[in-house]
C-alpha atoms as a PDB file:
ATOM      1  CA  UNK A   1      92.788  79.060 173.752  1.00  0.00           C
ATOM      2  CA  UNK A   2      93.654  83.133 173.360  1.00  0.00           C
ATOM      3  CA  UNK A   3      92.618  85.255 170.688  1.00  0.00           C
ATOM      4  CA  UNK A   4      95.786  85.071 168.222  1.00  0.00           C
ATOM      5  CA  UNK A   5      98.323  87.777 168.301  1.00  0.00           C
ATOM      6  CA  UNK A   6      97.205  90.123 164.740  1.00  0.00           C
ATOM      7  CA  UNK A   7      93.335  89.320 165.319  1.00  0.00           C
ATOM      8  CA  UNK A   8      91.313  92.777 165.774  1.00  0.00           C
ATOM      9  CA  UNK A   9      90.756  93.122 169.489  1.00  0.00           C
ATOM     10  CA  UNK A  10      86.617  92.754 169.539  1.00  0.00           C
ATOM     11  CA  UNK A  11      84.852  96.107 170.564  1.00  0.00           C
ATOM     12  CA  UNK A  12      83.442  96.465 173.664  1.00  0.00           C
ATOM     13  CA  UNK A  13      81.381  99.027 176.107  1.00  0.00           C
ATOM     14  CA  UNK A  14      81.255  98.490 179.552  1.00  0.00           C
ATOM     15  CA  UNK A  15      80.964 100.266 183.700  1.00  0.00           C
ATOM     16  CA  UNK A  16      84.233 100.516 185.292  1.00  0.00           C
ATOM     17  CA  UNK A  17      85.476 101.789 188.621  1.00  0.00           C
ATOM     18  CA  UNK A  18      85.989 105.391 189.346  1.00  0.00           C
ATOM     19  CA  UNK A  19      82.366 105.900 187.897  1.00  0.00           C
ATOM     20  CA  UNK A  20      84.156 104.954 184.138  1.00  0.00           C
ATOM     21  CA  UNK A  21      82.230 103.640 181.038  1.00  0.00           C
ATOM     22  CA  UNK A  22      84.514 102.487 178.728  1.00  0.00           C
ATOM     23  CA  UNK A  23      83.870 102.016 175.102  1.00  0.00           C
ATOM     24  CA  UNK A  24      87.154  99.982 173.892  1.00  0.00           C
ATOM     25  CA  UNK A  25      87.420 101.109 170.589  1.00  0.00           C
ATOM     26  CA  UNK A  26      86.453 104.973 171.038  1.00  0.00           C
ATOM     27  CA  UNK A  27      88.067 105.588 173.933  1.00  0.00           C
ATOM     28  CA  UNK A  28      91.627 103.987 173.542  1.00  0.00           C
ATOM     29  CA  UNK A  29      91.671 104.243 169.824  1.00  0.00           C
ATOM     30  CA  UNK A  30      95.321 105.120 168.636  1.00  0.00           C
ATOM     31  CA  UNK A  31      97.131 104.213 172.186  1.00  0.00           C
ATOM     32  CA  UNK A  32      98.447 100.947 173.426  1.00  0.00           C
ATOM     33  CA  UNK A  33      96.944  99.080 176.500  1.00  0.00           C
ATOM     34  CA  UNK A  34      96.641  95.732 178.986  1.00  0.00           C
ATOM     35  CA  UNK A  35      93.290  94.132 178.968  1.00  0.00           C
ATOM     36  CA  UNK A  36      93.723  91.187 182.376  1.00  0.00           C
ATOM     37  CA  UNK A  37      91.487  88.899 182.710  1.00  0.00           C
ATOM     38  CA  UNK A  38      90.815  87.328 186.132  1.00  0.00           C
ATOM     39  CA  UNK A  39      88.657  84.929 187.853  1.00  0.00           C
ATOM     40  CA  UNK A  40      87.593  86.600 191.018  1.00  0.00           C
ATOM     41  CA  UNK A  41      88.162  89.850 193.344  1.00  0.00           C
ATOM     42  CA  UNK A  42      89.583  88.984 196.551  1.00  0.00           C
ATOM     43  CA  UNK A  43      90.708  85.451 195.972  1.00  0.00           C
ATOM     44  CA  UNK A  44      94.381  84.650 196.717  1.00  0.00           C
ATOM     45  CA  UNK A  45      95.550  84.256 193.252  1.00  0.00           C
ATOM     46  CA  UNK A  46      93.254  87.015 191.717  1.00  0.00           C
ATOM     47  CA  UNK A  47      94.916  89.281 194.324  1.00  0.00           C
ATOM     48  CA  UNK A  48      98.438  88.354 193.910  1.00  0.00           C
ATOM     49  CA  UNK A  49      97.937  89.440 190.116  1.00  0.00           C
ATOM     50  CA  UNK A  50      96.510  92.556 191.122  1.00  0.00           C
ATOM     51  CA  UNK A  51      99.112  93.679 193.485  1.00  0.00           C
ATOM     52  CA  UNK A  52     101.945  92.843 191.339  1.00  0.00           C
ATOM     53  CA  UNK A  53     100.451  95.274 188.658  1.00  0.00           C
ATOM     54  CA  UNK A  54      99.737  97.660 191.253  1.00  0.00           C
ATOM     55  CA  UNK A  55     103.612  97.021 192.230  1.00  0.00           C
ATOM     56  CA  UNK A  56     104.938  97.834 188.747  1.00  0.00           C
ATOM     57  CA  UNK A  57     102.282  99.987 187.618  1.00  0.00           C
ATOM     58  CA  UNK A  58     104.672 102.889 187.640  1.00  0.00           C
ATOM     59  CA  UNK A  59     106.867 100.834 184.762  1.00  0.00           C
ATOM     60  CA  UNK A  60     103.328 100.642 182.387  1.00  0.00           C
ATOM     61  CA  UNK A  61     102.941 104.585 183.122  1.00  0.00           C
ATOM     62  CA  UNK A  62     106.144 105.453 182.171  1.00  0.00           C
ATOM     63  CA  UNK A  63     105.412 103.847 178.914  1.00  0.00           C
ATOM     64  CA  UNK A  64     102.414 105.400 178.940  1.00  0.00           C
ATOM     65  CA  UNK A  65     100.494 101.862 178.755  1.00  0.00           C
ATOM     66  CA  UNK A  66      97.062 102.024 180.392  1.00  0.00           C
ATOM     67  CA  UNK A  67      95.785  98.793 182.288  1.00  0.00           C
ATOM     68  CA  UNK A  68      92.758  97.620 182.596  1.00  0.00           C
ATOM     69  CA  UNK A  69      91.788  94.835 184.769  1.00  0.00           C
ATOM     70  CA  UNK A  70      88.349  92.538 184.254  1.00  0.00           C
ATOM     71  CA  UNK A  71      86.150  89.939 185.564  1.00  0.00           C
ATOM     72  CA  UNK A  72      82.869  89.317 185.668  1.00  0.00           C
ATOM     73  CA  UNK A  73      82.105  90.862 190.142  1.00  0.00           C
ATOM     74  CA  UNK A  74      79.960  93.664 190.228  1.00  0.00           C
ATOM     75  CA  UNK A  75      81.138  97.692 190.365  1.00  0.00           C
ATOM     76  CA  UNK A  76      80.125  97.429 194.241  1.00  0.00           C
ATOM     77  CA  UNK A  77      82.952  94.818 194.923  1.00  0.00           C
ATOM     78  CA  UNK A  78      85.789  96.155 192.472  1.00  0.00           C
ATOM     79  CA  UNK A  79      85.129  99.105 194.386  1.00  0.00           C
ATOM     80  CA  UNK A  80      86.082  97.470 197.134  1.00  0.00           C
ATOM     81  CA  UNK A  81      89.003  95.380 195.581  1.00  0.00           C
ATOM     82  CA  UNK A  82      90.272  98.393 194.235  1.00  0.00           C
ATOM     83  CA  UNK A  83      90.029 100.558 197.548  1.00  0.00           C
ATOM     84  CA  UNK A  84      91.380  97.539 199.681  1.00  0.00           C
ATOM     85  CA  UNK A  85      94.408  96.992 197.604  1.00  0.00           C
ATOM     86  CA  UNK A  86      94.869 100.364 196.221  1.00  0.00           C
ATOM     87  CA  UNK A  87      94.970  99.352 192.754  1.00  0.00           C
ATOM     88  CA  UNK A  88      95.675 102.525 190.544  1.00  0.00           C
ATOM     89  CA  UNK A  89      94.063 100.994 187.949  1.00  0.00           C
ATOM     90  CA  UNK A  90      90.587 100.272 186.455  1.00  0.00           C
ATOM     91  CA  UNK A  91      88.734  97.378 187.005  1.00  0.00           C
ATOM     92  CA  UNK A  92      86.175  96.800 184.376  1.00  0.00           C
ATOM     93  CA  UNK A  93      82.630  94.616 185.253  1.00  0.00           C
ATOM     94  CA  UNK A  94      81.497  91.596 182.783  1.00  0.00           C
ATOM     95  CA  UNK A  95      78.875  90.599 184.850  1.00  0.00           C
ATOM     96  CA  UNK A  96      77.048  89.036 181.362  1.00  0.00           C
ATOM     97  CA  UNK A  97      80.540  87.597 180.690  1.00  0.00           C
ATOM     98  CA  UNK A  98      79.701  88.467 177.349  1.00  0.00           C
ATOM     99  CA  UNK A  99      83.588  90.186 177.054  1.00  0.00           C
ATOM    100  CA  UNK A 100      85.505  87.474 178.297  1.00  0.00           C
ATOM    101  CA  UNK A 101      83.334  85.225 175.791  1.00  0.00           C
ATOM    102  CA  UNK A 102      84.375  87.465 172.596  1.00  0.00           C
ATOM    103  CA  UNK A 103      88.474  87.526 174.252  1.00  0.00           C
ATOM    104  CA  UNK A 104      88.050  84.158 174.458  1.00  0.00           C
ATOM    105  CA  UNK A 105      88.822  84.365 178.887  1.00  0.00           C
ATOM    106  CA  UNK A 106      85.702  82.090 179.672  1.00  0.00           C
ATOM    107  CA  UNK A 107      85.536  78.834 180.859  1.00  0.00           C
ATOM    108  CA  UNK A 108      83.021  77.197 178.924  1.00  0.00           C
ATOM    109  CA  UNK A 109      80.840  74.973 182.047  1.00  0.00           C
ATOM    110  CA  UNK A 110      81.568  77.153 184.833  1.00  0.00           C
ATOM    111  CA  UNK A 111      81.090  80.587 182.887  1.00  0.00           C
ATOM    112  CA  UNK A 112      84.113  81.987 184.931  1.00  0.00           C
ATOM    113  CA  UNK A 113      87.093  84.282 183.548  1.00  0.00           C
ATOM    114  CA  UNK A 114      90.086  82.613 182.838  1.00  0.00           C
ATOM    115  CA  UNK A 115      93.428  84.072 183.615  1.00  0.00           C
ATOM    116  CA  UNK A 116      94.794  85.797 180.492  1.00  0.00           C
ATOM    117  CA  UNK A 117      96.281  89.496 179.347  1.00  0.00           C
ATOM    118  CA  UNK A 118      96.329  90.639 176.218  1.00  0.00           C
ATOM    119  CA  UNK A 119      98.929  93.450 175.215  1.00  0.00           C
ATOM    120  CA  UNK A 120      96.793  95.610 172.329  1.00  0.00           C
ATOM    121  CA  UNK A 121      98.263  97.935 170.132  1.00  0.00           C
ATOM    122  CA  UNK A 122      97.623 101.143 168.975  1.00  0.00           C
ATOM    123  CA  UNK A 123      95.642  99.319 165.882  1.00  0.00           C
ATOM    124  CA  UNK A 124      93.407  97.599 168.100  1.00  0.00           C
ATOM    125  CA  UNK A 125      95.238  94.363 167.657  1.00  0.00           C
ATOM    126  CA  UNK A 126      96.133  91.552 170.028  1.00  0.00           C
ATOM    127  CA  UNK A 127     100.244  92.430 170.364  1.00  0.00           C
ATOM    128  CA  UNK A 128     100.914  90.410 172.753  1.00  0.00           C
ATOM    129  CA  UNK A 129      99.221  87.596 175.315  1.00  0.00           C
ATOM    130  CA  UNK A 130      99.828  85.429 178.316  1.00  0.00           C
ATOM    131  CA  UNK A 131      97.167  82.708 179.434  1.00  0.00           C
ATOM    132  CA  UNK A 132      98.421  80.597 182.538  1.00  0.00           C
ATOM    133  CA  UNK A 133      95.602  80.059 185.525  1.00  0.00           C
ATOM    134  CA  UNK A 134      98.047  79.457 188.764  1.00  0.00           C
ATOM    135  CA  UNK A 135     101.062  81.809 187.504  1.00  0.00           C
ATOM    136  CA  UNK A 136      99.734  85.054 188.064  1.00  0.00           C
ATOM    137  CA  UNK A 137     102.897  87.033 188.569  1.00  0.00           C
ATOM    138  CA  UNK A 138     104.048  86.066 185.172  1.00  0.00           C
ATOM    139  CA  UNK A 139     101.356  88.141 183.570  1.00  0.00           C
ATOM    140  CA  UNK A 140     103.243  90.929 184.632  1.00  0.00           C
ATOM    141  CA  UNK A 141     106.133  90.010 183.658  1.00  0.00           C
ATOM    142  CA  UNK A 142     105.321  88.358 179.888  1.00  0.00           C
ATOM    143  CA  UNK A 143     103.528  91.899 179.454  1.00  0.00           C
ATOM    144  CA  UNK A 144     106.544  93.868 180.806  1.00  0.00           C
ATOM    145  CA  UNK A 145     108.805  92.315 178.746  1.00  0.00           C
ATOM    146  CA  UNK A 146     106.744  92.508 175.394  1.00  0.00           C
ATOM    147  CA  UNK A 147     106.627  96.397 176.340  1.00  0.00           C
ATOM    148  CA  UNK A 148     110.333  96.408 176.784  1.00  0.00           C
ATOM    149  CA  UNK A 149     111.533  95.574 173.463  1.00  0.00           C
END
């Protein structure tokens, strides 16, 4: 089950790709962003999603909507995801799974990420989410249209 569209995005710090730390709620205070959740780098599904938002990335810039991609691999292969793909995005590592716990994006026996975006808003609150594990292009397109209107 997702966090529920109002609730206060939780806080978070964490190492992302292109040498980024990012604290959630001091760095993107007062903007708008995607926050993906995915099982796996380099798995079929994981890399369909990842393509398709590097495919209409250029929609969420034009709106000026930063995404932000996570699972629980390490820098080292993200890195490599990213470079392999070229993803012009960030891919942030939950290697304690400790964020996809607190967003809810954790399956409970096998400690892996679920599939799930959130949409947050400039109040740090959940906007807008999609949760399906074998639909990844509609991700995209549930968060595309939520930006639209």
């Amino acid at each position: 089950m997702a966090l529920k569209i109002g609730t206060q995005a939780p806080d978070f710090s964490v190492k992302g790709t292109s040498e980024l730390t990012l604290n959630l709620h001091q760095d993107l205070s007062g903007r708008s962003f995607v926050l993906y959740f995915y099982p796996k780098d380099f798995t079929p599904g994981c890399t369909a999603e990842a393509c398709e938002f590097r495919d209409q990335f250029e929609a969420f810039r034009d709106l000026d909507i930063p995404v932000f991609g996570v699972s629980r691999d390490s820098i080292e292969t993200h890195e490599k995801f990213k470079k392999t793909h070229k993803l012009p995005f960030e891919l942030l590592s939950d290697e304690s799974g400790k964020v996809c716990k607190a967003y809810d994006a954790l399956i409970p026996l096998i400690k892996m990420p679920k599939r799930i975006t959130y949409f947050i808003d400039s109040d740090m609150k959940i906007a807008g989410v999609f949760q399906d594990m074998f639909e990844s292009k509609k991700h995209i397109e549930a968060m595309l249209k939520k930006l639209k209107k």
